[in-house]
C-alpha atoms as a PDB file:
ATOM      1  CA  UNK A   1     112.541 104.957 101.437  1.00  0.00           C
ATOM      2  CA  UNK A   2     111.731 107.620  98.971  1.00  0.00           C
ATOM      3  CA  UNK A   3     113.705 108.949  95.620  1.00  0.00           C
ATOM      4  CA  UNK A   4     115.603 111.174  97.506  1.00  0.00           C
ATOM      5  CA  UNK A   5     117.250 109.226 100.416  1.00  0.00           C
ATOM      6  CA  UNK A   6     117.551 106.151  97.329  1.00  0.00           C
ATOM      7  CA  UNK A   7     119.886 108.903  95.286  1.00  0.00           C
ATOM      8  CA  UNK A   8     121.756 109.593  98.234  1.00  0.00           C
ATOM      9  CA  UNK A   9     123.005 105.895  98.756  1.00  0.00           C
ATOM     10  CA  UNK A  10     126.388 104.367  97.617  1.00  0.00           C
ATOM     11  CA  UNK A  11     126.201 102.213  94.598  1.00  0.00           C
ATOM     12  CA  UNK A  12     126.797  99.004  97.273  1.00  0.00           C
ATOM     13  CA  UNK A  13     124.253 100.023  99.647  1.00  0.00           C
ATOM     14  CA  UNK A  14     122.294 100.333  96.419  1.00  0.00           C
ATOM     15  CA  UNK A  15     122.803  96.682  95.583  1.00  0.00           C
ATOM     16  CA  UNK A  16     121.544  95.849  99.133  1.00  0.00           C
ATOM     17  CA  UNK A  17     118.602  97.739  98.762  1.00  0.00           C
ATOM     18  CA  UNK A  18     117.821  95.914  96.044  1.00  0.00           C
ATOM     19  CA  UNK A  19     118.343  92.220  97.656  1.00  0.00           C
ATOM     20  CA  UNK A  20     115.935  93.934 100.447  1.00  0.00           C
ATOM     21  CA  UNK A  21     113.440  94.874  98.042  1.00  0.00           C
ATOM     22  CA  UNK A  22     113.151  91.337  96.016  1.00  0.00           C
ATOM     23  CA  UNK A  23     114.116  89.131  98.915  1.00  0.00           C
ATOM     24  CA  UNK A  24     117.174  87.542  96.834  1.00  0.00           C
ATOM     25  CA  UNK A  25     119.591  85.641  98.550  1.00  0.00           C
ATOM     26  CA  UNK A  26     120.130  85.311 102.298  1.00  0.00           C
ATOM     27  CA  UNK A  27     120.242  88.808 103.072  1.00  0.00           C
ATOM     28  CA  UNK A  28     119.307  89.441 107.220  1.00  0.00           C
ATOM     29  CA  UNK A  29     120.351  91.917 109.724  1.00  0.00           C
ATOM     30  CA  UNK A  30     123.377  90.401 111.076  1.00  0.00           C
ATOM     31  CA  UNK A  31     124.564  91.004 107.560  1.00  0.00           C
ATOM     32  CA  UNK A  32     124.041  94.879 107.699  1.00  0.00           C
ATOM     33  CA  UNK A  33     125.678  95.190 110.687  1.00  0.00           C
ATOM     34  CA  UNK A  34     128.599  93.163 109.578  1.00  0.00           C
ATOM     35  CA  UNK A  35     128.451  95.673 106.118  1.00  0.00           C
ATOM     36  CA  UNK A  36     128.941  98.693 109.098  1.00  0.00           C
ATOM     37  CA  UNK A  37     131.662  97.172 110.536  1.00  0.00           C
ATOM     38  CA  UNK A  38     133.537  96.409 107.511  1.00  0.00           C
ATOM     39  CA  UNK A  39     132.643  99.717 106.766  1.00  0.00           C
ATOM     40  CA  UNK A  40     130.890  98.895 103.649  1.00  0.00           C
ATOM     41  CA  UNK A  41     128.172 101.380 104.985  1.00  0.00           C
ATOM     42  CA  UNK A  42     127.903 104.002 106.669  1.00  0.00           C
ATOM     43  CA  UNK A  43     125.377 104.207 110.259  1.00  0.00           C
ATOM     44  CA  UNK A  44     122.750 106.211 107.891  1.00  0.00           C
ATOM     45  CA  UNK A  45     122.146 104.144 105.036  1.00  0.00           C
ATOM     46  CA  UNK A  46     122.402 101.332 107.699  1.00  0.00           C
ATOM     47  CA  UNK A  47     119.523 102.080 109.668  1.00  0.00           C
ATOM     48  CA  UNK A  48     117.395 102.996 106.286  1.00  0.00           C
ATOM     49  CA  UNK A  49     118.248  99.429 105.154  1.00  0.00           C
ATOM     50  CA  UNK A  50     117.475  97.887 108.265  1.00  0.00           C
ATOM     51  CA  UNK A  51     114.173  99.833 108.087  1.00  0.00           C
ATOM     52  CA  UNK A  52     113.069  98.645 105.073  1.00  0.00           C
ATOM     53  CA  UNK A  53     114.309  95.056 105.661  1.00  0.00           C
ATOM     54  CA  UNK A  54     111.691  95.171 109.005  1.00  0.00           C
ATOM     55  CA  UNK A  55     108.983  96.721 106.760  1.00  0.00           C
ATOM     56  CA  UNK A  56     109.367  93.597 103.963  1.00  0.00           C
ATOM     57  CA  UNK A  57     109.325  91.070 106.684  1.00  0.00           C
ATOM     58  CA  UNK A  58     105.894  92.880 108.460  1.00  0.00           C
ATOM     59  CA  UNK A  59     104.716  92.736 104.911  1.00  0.00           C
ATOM     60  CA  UNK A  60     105.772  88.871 104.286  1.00  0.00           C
ATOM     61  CA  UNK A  61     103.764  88.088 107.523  1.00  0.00           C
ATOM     62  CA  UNK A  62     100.256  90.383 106.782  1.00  0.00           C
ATOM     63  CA  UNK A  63      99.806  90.124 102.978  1.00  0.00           C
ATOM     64  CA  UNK A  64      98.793  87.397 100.553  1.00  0.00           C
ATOM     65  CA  UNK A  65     101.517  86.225  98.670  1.00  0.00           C
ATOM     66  CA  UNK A  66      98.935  85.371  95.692  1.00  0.00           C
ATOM     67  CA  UNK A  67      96.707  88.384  95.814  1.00  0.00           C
ATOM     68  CA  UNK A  68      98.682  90.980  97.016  1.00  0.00           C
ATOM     69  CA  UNK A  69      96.692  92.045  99.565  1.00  0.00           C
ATOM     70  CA  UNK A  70      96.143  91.449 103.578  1.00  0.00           C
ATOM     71  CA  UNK A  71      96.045  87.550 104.610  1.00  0.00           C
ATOM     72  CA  UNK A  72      93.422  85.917 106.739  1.00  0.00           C
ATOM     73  CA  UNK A  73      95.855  86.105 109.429  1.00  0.00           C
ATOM     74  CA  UNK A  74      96.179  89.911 109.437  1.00  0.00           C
ATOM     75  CA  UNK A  75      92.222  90.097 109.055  1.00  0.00           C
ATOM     76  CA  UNK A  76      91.988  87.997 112.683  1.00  0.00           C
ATOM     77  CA  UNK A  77      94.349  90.429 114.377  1.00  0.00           C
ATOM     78  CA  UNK A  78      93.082  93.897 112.907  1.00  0.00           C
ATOM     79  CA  UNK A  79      89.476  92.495 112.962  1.00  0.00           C
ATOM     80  CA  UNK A  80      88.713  92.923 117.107  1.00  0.00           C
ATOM     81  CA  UNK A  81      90.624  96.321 117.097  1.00  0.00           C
ATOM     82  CA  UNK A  82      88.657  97.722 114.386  1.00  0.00           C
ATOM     83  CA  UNK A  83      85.339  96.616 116.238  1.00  0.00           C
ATOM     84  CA  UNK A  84      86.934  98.097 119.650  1.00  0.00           C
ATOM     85  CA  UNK A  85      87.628 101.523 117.673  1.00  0.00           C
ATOM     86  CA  UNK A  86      84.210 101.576 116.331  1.00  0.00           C
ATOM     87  CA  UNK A  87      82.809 101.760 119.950  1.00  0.00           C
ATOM     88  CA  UNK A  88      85.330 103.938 121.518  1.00  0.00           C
ATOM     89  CA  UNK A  89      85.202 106.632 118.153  1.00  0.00           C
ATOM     90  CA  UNK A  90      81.713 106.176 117.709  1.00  0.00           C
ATOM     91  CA  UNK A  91      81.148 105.604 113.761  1.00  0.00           C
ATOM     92  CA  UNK A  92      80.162 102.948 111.968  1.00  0.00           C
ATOM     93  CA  UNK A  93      82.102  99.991 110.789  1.00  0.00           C
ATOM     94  CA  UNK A  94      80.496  97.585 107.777  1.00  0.00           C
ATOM     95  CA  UNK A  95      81.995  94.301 106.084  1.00  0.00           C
ATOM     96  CA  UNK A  96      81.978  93.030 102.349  1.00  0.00           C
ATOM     97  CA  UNK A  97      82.167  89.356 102.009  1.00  0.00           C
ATOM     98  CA  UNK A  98      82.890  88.837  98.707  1.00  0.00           C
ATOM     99  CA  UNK A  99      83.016  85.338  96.675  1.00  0.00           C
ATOM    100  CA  UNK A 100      83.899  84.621  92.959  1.00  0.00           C
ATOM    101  CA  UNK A 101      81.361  83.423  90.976  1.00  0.00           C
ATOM    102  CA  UNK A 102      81.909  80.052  90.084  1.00  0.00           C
ATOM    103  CA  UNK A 103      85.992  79.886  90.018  1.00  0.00           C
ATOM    104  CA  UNK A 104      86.876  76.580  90.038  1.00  0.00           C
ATOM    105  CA  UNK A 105      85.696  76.254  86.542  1.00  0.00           C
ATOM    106  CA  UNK A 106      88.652  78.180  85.651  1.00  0.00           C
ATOM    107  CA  UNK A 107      90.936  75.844  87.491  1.00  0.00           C
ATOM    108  CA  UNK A 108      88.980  72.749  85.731  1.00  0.00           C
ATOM    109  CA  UNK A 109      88.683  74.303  81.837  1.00  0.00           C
ATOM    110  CA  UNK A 110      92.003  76.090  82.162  1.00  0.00           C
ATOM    111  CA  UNK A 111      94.544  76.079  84.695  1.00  0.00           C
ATOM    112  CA  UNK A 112      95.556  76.393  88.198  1.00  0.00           C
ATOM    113  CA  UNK A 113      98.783  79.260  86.721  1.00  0.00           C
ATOM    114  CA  UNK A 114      95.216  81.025  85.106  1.00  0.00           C
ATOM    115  CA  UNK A 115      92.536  80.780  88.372  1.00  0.00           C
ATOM    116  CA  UNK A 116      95.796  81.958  90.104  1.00  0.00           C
ATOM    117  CA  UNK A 117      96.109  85.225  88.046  1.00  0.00           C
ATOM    118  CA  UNK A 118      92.371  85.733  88.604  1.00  0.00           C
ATOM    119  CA  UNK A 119      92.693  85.768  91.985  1.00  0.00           C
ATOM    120  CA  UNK A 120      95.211  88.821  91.891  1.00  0.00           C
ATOM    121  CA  UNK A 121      93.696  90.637  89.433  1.00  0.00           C
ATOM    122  CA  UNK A 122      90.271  90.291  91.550  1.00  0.00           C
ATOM    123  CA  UNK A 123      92.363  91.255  94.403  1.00  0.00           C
ATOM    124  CA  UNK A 124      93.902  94.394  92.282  1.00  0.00           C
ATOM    125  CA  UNK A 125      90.746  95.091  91.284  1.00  0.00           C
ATOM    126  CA  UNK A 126      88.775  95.574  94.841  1.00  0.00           C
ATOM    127  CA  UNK A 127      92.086  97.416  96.293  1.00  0.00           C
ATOM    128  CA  UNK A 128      91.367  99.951  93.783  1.00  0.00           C
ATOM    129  CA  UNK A 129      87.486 100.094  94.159  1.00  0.00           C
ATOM    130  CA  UNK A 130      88.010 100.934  98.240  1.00  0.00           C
ATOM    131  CA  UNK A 131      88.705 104.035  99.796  1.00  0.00           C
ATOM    132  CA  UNK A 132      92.739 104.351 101.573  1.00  0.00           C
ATOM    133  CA  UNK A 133      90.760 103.573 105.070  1.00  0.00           C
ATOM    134  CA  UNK A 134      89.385 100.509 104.083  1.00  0.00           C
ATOM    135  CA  UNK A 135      90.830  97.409 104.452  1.00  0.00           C
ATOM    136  CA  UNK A 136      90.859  94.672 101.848  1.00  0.00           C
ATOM    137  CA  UNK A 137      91.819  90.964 103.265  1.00  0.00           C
ATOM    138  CA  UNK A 138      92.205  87.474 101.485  1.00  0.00           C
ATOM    139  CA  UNK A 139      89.282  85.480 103.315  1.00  0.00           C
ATOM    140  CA  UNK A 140      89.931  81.903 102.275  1.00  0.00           C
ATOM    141  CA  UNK A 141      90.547  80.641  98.521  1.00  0.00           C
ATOM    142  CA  UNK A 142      87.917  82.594  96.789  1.00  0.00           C
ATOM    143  CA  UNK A 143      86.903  84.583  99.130  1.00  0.00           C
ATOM    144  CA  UNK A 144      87.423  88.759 100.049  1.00  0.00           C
ATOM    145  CA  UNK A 145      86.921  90.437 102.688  1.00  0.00           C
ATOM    146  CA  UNK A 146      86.315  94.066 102.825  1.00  0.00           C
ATOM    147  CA  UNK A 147      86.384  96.296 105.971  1.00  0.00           C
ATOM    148  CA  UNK A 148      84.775  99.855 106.152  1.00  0.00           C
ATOM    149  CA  UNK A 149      85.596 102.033 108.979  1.00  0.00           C
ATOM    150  CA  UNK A 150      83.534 104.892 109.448  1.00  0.00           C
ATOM    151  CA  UNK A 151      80.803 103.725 106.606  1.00  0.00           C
ATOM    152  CA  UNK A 152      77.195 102.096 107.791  1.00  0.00           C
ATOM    153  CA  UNK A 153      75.537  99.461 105.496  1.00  0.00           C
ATOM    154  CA  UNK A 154      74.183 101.828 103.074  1.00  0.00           C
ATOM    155  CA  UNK A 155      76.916 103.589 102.327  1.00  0.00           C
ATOM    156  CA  UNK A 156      78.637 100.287 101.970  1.00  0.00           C
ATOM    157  CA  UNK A 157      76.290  98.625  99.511  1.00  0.00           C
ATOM    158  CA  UNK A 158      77.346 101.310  97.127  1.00  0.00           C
ATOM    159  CA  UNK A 159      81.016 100.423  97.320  1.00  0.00           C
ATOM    160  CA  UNK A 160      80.433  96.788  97.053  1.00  0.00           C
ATOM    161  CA  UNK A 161      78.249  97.485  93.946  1.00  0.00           C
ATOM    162  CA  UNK A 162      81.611  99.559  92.708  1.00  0.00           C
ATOM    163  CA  UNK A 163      83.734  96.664  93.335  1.00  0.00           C
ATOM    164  CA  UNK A 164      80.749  94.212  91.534  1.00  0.00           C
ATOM    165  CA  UNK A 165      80.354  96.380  88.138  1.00  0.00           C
ATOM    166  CA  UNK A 166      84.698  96.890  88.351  1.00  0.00           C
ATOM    167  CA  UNK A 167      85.518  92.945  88.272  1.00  0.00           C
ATOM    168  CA  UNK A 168      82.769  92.163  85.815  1.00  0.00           C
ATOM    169  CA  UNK A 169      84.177  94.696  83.688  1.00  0.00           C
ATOM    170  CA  UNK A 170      87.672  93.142  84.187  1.00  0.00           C
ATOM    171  CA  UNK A 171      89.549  92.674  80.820  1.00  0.00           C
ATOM    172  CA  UNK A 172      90.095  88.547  81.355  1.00  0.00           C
ATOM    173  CA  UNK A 173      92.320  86.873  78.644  1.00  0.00           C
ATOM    174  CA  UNK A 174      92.520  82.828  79.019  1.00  0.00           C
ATOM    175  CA  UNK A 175      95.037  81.248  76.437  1.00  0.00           C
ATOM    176  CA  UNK A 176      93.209  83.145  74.112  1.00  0.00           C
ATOM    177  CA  UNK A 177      89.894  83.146  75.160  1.00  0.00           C
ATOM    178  CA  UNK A 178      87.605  85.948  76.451  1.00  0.00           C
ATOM    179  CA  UNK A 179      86.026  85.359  79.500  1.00  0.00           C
ATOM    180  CA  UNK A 180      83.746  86.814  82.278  1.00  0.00           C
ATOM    181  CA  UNK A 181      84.451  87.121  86.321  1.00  0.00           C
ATOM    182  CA  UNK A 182      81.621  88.075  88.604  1.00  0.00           C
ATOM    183  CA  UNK A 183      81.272  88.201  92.212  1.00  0.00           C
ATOM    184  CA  UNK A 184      78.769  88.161  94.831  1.00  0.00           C
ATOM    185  CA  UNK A 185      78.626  90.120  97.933  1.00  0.00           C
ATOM    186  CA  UNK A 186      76.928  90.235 101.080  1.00  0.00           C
ATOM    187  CA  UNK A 187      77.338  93.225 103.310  1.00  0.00           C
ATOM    188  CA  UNK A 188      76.623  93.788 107.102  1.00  0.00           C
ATOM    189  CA  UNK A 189      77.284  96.291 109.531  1.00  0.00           C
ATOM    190  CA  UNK A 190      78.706  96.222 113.285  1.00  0.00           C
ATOM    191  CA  UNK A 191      76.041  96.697 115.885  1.00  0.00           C
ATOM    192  CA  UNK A 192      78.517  98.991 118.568  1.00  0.00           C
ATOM    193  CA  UNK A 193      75.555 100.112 120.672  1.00  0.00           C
ATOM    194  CA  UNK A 194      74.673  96.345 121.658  1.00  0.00           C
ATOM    195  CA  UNK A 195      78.634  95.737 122.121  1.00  0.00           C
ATOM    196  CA  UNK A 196      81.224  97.114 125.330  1.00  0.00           C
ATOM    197  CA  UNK A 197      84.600  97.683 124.118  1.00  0.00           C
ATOM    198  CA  UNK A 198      85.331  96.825 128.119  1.00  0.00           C
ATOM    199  CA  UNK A 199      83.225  93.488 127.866  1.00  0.00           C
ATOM    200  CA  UNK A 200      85.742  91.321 125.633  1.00  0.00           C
ATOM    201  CA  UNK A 201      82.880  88.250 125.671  1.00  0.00           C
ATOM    202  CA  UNK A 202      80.142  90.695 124.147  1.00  0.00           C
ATOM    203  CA  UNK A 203      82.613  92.582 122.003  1.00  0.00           C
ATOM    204  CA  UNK A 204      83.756  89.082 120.364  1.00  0.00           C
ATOM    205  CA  UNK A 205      80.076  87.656 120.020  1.00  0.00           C
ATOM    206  CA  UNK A 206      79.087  91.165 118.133  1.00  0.00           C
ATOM    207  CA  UNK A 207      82.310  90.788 116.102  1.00  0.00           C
ATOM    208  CA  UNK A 208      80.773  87.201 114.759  1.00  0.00           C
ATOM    209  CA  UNK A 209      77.649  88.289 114.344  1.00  0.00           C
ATOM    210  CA  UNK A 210      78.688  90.632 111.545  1.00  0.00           C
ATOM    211  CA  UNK A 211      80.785  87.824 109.877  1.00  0.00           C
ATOM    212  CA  UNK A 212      77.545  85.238 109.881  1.00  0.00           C
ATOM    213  CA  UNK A 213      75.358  88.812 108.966  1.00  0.00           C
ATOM    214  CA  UNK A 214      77.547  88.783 106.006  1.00  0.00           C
ATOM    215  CA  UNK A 215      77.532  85.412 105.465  1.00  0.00           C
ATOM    216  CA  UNK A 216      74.002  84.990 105.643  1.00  0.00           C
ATOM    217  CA  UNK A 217      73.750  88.597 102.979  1.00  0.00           C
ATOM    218  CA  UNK A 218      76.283  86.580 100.558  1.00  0.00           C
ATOM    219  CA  UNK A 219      74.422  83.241 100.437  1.00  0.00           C
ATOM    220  CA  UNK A 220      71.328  85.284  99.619  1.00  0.00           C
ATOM    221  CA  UNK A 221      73.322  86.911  96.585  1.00  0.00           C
ATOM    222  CA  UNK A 222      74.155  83.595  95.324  1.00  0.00           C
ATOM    223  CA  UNK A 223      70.610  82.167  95.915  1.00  0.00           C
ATOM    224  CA  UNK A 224      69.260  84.835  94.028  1.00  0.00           C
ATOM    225  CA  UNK A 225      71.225  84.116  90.751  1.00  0.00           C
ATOM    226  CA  UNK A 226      75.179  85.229  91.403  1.00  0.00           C
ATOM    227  CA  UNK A 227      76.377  88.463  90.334  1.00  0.00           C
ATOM    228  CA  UNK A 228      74.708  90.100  93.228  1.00  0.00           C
ATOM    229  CA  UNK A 229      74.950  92.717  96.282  1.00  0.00           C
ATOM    230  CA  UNK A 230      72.632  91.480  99.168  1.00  0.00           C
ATOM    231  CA  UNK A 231      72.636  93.513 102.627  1.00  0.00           C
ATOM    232  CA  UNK A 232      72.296  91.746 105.583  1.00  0.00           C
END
């Protein structure tokens, strides 16, 4: 819903777009409808309210409550398609497999409330370091994963070494103390003229090969000293 269509609401269908918005209370769309027939709103803002209340829930089941960004589960649904797409469109699709650097010594010298924060602001941090096309995914714990449609392993190494240099950067206050994030990164790219987007066997064998590619890349990165892009 944009400024516009907000202004135009009645102060009450206001007050429900706000209970949309934050998720207070036990707002659902049996509610709505009961608002339309108690004429509390009108069939307009109705149907923008029940828009936005389908839009929260898509969001509650794709993103990361912690990080902010797409879940693990949204990265095993959009994963296949965007490995399909690659083949049909013909361009290139890469992965970044990024890790903290050492995180549960955050959790162990300060707190589970701080290593939480971390893992947003790391999040925050790699949202903002990708292109709009890419997608940015919540592995598992400390772990990222980046997808880049339409961008082959070269090109990719330079955005994970973007994302490297903007976390290690990262202004990180704990109770009072200054301290240091870094990541390491292993990058791969999908092999689409070995895979058929008709052959669902092949296409999810190629698939896996670029996660253990970048698997493999990341592993080297931490081998060779943390703080590191490796390309697969």
């Amino acid at each position: 819903m944009d400024s516009e269509q907000f202004d135009q609401l009645s102060d009450y269908a206001k007050k429900v777009f706000e209970q949309v918005r934050t998720g207070e209370g036990s707002l659902n769309r049996a509610t709505i409808l009961e608002d339309i027939r108690d004429s509390k709103l009108d069939y307009k803002e109705a149907f923008l309210l029940l828009y936005e209340l389908d839009k929260r829930k898509e969001e509650q089941r794709t993103k990361d409550f912690r990080s902010g960004v797409f879940n693990a589960e949204f990265f095993e649904k959009i994963f296949p398609i965007e490995c399909g797409r690659s083949i049909r469109m013909q361009y290139e699709l890469s992965m970044i497999l990024i890790d903290l650097d050492d995180f549960r010594r955050f959790n162990n010298e300060y707190n589970y409330l701080i290593g939480n924060k971390i893992i947003h602001d790391v999040a925050q941090t790699i949202r903002k370091s990708v292109r709009r096309t890419d997608i940015v995914c919540r592995y598992a714990g400390e772990e990222f994963v980046v997808l880049c449609p339409s961008s082959d392993a070269n090109q990719t190494v330079k955005v994970a070494e973007k994302i490297r240099l903007a976390v290690a950067n990262m202004d990180v206050q704990c109770m009072g103390n200054k301290e240091m994030v870094t990541i390491s990164s292993g990058v791969s790219q999908f092999k689409r003229e070995v895979a058929d987007v008709k052959d669902i066997k092949g296409l999810d064998k190629e698939s896996h090969v670029l996660i253990e590619k970048a698997t493999e890349a990341l592993h080297k990165a931490k081998q060779a000293g943390k703080n590191k892009v490796e390309i697969a």
